[in-house]
Protein backbone atom coordinates (compact mmCIF):
# COMPACT_ATOMS: atom_id res chain seq x y z
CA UNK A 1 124.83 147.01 137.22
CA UNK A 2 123.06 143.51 137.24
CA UNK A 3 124.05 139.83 136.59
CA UNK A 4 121.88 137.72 135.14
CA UNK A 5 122.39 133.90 134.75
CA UNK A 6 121.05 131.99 132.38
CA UNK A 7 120.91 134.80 130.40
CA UNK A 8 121.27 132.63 126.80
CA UNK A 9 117.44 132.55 126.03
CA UNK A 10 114.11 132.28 127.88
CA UNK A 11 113.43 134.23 130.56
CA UNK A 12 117.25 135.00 131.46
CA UNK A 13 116.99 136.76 128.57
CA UNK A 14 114.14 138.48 128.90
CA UNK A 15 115.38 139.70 132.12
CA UNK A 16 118.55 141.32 131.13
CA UNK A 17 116.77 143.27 128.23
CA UNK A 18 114.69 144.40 131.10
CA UNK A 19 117.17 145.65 132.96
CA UNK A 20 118.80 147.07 129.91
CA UNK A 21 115.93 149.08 129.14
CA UNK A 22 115.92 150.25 132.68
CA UNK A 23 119.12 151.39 132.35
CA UNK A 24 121.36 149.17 133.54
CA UNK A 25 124.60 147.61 132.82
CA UNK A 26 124.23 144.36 132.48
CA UNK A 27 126.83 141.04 132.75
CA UNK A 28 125.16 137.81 130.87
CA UNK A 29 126.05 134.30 132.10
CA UNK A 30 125.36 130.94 130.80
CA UNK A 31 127.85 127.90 129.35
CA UNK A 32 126.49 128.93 125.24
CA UNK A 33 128.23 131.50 124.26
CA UNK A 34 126.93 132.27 121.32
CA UNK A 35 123.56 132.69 122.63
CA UNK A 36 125.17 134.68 125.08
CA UNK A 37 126.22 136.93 121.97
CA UNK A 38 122.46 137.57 121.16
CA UNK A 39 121.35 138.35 124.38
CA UNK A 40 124.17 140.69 124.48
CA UNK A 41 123.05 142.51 121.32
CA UNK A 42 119.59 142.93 122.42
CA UNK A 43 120.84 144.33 125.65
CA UNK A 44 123.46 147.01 124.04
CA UNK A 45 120.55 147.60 121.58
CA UNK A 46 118.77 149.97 124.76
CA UNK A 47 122.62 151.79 124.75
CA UNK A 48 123.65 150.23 127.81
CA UNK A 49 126.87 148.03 128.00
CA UNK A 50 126.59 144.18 127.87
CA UNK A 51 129.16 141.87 129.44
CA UNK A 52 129.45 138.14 127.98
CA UNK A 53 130.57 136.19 130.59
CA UNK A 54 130.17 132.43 129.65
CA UNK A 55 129.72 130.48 133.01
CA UNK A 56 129.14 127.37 134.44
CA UNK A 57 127.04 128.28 137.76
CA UNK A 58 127.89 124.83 139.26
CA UNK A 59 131.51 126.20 139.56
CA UNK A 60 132.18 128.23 142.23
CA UNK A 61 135.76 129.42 140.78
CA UNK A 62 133.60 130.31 137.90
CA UNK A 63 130.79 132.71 139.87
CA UNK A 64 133.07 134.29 141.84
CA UNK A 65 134.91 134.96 138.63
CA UNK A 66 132.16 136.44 137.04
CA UNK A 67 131.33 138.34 140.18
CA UNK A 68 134.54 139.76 140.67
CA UNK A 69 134.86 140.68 136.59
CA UNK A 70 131.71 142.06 136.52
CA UNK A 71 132.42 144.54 139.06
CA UNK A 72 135.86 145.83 137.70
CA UNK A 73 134.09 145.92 134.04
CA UNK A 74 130.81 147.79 134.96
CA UNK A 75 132.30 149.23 137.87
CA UNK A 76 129.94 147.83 140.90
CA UNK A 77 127.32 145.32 141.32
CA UNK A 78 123.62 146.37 142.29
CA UNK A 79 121.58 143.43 141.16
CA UNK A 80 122.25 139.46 141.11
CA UNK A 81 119.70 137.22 139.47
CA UNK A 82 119.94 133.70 139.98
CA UNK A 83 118.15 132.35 136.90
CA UNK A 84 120.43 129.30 135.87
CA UNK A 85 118.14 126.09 136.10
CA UNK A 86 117.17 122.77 134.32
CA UNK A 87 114.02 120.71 134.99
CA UNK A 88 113.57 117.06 134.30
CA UNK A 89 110.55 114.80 134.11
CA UNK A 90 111.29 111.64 136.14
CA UNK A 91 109.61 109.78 138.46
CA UNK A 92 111.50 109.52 142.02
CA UNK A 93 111.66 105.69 141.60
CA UNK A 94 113.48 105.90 138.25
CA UNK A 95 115.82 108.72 138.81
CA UNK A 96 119.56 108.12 138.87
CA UNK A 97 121.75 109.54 140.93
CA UNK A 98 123.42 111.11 138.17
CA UNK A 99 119.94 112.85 137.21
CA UNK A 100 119.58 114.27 140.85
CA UNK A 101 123.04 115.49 141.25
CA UNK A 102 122.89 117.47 138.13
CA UNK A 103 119.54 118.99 138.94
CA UNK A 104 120.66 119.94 142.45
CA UNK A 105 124.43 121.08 141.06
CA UNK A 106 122.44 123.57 138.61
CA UNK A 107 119.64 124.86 140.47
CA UNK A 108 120.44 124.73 143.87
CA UNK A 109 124.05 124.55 143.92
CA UNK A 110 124.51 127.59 141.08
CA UNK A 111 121.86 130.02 143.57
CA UNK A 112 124.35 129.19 146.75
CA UNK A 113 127.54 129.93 144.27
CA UNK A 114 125.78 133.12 143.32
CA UNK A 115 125.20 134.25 146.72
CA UNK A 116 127.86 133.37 147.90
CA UNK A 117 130.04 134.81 145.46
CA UNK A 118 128.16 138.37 145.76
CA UNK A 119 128.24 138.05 149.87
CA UNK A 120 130.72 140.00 150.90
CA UNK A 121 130.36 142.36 147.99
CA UNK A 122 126.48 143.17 149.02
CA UNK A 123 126.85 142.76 152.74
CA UNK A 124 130.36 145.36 152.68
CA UNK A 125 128.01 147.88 150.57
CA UNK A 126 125.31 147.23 153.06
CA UNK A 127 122.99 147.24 150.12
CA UNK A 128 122.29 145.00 146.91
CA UNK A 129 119.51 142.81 145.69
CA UNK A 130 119.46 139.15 144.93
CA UNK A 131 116.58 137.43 143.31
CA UNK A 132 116.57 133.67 143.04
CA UNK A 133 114.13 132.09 140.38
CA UNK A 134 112.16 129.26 141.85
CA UNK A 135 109.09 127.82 141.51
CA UNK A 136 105.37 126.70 142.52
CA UNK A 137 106.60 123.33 142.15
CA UNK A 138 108.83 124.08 145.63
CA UNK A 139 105.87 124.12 147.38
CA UNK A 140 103.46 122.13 145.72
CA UNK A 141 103.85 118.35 144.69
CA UNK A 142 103.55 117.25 140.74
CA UNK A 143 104.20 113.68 139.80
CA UNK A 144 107.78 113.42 137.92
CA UNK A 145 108.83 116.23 139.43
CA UNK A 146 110.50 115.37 142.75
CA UNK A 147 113.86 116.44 142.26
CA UNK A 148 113.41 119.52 140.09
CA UNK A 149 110.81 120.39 143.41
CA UNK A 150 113.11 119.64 145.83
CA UNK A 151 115.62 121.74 144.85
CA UNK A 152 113.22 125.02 144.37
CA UNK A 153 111.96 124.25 147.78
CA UNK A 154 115.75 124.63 148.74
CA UNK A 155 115.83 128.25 146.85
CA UNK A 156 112.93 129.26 148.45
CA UNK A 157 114.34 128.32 151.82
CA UNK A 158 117.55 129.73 151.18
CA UNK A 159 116.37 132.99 149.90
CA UNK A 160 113.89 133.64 153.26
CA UNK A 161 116.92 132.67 155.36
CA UNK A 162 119.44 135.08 153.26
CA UNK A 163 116.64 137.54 153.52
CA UNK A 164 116.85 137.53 157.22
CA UNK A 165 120.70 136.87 157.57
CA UNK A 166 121.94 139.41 155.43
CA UNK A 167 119.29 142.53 156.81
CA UNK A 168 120.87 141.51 160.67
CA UNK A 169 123.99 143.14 162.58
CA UNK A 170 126.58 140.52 162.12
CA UNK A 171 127.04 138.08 165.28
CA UNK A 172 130.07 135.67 165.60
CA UNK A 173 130.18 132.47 162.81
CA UNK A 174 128.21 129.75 164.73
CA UNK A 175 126.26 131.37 167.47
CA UNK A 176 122.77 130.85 168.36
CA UNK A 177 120.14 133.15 167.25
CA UNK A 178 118.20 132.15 170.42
């Protein structure tokens, strides 16, 4: 069983037909709905079930509800993919506030809601598998694209420190690893 944000169109999409074909069970999320609806038919075309879960990944209530739903419709949770994300072309100096909260709400933001809605799900099974969508652009520089960079250098980070965190024995909330 897999959830795949951003599953509306593009590679979301693509993703959860992959898994489909696989042979997995697979819960879409995005805010269209409709879209949503084709994905899902595509998906239920390889005779697997779809789950149309519209979803705003900059709301935890929201992941956490899809999380939880998609694991009492499919009956578990093996796969999360974090594919939500938006991209903007502004230069730093003429970004808004507004512009940067939204990019860092959707693709930074939605990947922590994600994993942290699946957490205790993954870490009580002692298994699971998270992929997080991110980019060159977190680790190179492009002009125009500062913010949309900054936050995939934040996925990347996150996912190398999740990588670690989540494959350790648990040790009390706020000790040192040193």
């Amino acid at each position: 069983m897999a959830v795949v944000t951003g599953a509306s169109r593009g590679l979301g999409r693509a993703m959860a037909v992959a898994f489909a074909a696989a042979g997995a069970h697979v819960a879409l999320a995005a805010r269209s709905k409709p879209d949503l609806e084709e994905t899902a038919q595509q998906v239920e075309g390889h005779g697997v079930r779809a789950l149309v879960l519209p979803t705003d990944v900059t709301r935890y209530d929201e992941v956490e509800a899809l999380v939880a739903r998609t694991v009492e419709a499919l009956g578990g949770l093996d796969i999360l993919v974090n594919n939500s994300g938006i991209a903007r072309t502004t230069p730093l100096a003429e970004a808004t506030p507004e512009d940067w909260r939204a990019i860092v709400d959707v693709n930074l933001t939605g990947v922590f809601n994600g994993c942290r809605a699946a957490a205790a799900h993954f870490i009580g099974r002692r298994r699971g598998k998270v992929i997080n969508l991110a980019s060159v652009l977190g680790a190179v520089g492009l002009p125009g694209y500062a913010l949309y960079a900054a936050t995939k250098g934040g996925v990347i980070a996150l996912t190398r420190t999740l990588g670690v965190e989540w494959s350790m024995p648990s040790r009390p909330a706020g000790s040192s690893p040193t």
